[in-house]
Protein backbone atom coordinates (compact mmCIF):
# COMPACT_ATOMS: atom_id res chain seq x y z
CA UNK A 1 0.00 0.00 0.00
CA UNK A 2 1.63 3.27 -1.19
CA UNK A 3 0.82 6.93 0.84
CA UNK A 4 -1.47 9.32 0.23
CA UNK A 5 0.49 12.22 1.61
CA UNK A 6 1.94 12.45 -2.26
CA UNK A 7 -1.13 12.22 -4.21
CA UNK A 8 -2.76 15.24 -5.55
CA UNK A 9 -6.07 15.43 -7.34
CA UNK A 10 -7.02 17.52 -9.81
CA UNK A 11 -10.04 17.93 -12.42
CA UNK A 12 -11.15 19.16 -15.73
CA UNK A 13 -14.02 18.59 -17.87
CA UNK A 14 -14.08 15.28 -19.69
CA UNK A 15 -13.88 16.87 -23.38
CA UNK A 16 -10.33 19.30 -22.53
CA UNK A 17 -8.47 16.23 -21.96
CA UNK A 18 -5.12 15.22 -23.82
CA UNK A 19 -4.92 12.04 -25.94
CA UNK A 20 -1.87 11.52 -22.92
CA UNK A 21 -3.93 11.51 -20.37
CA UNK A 22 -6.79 9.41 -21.93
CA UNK A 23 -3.99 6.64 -22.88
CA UNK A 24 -3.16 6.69 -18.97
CA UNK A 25 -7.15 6.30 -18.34
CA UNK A 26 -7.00 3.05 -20.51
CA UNK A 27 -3.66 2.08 -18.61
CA UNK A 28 -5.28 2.02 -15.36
CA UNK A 29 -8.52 0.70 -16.54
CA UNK A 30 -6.21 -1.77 -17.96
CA UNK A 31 -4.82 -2.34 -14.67
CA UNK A 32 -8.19 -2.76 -12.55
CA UNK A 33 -10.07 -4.18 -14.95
CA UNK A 34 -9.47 -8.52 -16.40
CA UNK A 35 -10.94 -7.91 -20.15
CA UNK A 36 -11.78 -3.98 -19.27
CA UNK A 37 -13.88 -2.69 -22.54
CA UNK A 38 -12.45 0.31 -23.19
CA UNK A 39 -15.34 1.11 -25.22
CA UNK A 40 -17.27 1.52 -22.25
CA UNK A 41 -14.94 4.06 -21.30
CA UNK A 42 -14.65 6.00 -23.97
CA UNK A 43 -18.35 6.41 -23.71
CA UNK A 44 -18.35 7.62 -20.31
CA UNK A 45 -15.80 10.33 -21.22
CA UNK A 46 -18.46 11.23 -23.83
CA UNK A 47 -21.38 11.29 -21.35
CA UNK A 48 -20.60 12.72 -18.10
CA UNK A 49 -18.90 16.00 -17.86
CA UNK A 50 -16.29 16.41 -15.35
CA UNK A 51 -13.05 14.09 -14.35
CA UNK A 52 -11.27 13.74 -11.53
CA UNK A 53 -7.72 12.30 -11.89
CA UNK A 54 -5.27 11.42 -9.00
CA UNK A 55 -1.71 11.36 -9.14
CA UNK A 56 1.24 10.24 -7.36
CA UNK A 57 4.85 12.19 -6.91
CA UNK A 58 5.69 14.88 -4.71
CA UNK A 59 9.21 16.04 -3.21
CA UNK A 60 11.78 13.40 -4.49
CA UNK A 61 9.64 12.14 -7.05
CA UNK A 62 12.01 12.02 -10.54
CA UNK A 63 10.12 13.05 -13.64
CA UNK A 64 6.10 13.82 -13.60
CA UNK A 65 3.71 12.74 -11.31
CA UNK A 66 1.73 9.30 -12.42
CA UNK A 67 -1.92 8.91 -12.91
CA UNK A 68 -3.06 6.47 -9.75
CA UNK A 69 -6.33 6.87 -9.95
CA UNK A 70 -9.36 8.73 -11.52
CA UNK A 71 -13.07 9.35 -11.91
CA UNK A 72 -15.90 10.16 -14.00
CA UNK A 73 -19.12 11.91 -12.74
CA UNK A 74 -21.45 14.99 -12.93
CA UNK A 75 -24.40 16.78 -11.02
CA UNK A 76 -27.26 17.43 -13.02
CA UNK A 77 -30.68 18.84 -12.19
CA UNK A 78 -33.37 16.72 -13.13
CA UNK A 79 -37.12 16.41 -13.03
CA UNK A 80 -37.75 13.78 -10.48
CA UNK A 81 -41.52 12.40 -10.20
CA UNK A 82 -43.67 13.84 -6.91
CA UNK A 83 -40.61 15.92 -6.53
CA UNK A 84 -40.01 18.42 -9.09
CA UNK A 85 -36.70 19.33 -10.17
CA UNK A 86 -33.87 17.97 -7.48
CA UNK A 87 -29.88 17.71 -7.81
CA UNK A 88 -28.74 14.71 -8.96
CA UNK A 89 -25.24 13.39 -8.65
CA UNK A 90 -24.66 10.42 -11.96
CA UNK A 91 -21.60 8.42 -11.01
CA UNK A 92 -19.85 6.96 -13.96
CA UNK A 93 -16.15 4.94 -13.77
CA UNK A 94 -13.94 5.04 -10.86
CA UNK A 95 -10.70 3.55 -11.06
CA UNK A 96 -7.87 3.40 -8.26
CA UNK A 97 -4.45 1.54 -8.75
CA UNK A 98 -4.68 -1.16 -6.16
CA UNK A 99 -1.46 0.38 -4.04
CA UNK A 100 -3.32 3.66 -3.40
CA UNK A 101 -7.24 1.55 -2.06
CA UNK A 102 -8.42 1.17 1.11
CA UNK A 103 -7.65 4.71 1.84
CA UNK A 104 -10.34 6.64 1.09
CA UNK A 105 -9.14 7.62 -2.46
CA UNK A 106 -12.01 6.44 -4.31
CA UNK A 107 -13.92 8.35 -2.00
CA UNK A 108 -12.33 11.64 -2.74
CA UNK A 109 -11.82 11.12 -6.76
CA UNK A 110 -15.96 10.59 -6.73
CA UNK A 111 -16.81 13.71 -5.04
CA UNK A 112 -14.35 15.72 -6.80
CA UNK A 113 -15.61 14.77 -9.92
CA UNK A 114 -19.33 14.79 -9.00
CA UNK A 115 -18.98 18.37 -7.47
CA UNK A 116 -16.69 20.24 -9.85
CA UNK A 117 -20.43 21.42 -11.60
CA UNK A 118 -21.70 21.70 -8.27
CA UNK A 119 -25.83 23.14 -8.37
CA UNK A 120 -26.93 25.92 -5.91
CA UNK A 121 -27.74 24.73 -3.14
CA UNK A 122 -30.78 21.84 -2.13
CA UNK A 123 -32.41 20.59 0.90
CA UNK A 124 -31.13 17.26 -0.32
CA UNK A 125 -29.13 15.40 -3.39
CA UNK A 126 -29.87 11.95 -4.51
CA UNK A 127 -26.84 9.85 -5.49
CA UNK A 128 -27.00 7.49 -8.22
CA UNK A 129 -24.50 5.32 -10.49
CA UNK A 130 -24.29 1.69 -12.06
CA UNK A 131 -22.26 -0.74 -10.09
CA UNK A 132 -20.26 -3.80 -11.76
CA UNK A 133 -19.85 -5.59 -8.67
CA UNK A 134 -20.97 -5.40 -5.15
CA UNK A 135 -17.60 -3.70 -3.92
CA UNK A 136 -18.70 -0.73 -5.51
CA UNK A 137 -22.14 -0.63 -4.12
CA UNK A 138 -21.07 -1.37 -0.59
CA UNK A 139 -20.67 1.80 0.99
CA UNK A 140 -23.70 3.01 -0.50
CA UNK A 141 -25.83 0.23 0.19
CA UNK A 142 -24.80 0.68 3.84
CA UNK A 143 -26.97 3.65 4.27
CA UNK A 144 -30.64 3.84 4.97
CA UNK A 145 -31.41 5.60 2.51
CA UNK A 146 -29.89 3.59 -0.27
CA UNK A 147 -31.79 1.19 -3.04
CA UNK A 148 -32.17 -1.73 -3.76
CA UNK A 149 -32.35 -3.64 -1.11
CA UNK A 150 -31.93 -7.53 -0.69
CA UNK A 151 -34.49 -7.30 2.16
CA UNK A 152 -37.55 -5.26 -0.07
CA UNK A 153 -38.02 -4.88 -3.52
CA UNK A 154 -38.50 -1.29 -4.39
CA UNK A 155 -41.26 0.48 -4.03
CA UNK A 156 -43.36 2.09 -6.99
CA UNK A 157 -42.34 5.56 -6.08
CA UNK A 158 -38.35 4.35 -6.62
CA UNK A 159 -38.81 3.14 -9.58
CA UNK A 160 -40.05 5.59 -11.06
CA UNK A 161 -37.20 7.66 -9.89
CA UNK A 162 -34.88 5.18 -11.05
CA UNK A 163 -36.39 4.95 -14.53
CA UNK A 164 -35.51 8.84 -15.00
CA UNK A 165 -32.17 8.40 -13.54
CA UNK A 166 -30.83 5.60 -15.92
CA UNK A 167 -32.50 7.57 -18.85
CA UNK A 168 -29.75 10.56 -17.57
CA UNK A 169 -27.59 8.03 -17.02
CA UNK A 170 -27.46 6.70 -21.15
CA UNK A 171 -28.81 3.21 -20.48
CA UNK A 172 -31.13 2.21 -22.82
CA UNK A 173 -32.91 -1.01 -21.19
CA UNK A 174 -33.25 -0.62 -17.54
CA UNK A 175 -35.54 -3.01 -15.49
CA UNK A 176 -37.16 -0.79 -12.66
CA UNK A 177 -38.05 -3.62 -10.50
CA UNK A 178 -34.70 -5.38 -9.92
CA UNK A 179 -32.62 -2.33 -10.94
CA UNK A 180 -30.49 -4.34 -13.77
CA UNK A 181 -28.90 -2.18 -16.56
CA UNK A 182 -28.89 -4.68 -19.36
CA UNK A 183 -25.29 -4.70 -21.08
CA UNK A 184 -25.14 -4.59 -24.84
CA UNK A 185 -23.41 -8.42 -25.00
CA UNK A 186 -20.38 -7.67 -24.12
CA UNK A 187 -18.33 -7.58 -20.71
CA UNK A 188 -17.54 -4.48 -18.89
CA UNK A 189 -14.61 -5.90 -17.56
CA UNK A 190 -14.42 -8.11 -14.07
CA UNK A 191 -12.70 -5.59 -11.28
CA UNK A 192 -9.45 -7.19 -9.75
CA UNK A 193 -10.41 -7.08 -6.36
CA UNK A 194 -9.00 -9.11 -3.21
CA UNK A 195 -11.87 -8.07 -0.97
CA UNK A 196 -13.94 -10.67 0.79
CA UNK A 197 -18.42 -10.10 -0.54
CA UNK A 198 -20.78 -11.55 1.33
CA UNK A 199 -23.65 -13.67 0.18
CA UNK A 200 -26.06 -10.98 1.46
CA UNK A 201 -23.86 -8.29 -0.71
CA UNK A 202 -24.74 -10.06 -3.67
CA UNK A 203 -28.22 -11.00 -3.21
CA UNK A 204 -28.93 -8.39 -5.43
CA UNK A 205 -26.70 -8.97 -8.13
CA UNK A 206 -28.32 -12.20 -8.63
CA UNK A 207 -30.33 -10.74 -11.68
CA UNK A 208 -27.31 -9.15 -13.10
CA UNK A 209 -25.83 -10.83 -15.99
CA UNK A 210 -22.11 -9.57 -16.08
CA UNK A 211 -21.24 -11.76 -19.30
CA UNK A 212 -23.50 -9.61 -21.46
CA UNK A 213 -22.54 -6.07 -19.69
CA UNK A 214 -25.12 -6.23 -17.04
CA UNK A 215 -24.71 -3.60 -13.88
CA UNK A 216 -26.57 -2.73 -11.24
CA UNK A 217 -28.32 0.89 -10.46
CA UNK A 218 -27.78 1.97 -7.23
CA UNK A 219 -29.10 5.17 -5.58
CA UNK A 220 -28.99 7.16 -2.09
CA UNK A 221 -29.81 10.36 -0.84
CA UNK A 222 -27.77 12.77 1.22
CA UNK A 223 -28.35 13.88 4.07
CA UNK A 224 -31.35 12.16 3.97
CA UNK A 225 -34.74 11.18 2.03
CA UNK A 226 -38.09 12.83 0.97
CA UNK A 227 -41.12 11.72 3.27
CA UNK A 228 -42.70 8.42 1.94
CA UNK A 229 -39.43 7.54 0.35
């Protein structure tokens, strides 16, 4: 595990960046990612606006800093149902080298990336990106606020909110009542992960078909949710 204390982030919209820095976007998707598609990727850079890159050097580093880490995301204000227009934070990739995890990093490269377009101010913002595998949905699914859930399926009012979010978020056959973002046939990639899921983690994932480019929608709200939700 490498330091943080080096690593600075940084961010810039998603259509200013050099064909450099895309190449090391494909190296570290390269690099988190068995079989990563890096068509997927380029269409995230195409569909979400801002990008949050880490990188690692500091004093006694030779030559420039390297790309560690970096992600893709955007706020967006969109028409919710029973709720009128609400801030809206889409999620796309996150990638972190696996040196700089378990550190908060892919924390940090998230909301840098998600609030570089940042909306005035709300009473609340609901969260929302597609998940690969139930790593990336842990944190979130960990709050009360988060869905789906393995214990309820959702309720009508969430997926209806759902349905508008994966329209935002570019995916074109969404199933509201398990949350599954069907692929296009092919893989996404399988993250390289040494981290321990439980079978409750992946109850539901069960209806995701990863082979075909399956994910799963998950969504949150901060601080915390309408009444009724």
């Amino acid at each position: 595990m490498s330091s943080l204390s080096a690593v600075s982030l940084d961010g810039m919209p998603t259509g200013s960046i050099s064909p450099d820095l895309r190449d090391d976007l494909h190296r570290i998707f390269d690099e988190t990612y068995l079989a990563a598609n890096h068509d997927f990727l380029d269409r995230a850079l195409g569909r979400f606006a801002h990008l949050a890159v880490a990188r690692a050097g500091g004093e006694g580093t030779v030559g420039e800093d390297t790309t560690v880490g970096f992600a893709i995301a955007e706020m967006r204000a969109l028409d919710l149902p029973r709720l009128g227009t609400q801030p809206v934070v889409l999620a796309g990739l996150c990638c972190v080298q696996a040196a700089y995890r378990r550190q908060g990093l892919f924390r940090r490269l998230e909301v840098h990336a998600a609030t570089a377009g940042a909306l005035p101010g709300a009473e609340r913002l609901l969260s929302a990106g597609r998940m690969a595998h139930p790593v990336s949905f842990r944190v979130m699914s960990r709050l009360p606020t988060a869905v789906p859930r393995p214990d309820r399926p959702p309720t009508e009012w969430q997926q209806e909110i759902a349905a508008v979010v994966a329209a935002a978020l570019g995916i074109e056959r969404f199933d509201p009542e398990t949350f599954v973002c069907t692929g296009d046939g092919t893989p996404i990639g399988t993250p390289i992960l040494d981290i321990d899921v439980t079978a409750e983690e992946w109850k539901v994932f069960a209806p995701v078909d990863r082979s075909r480019g399956d994910a799963l929608l998950g969504m949150c709200w901060f601080p915390d949710a309408p009444t009724g939700w």
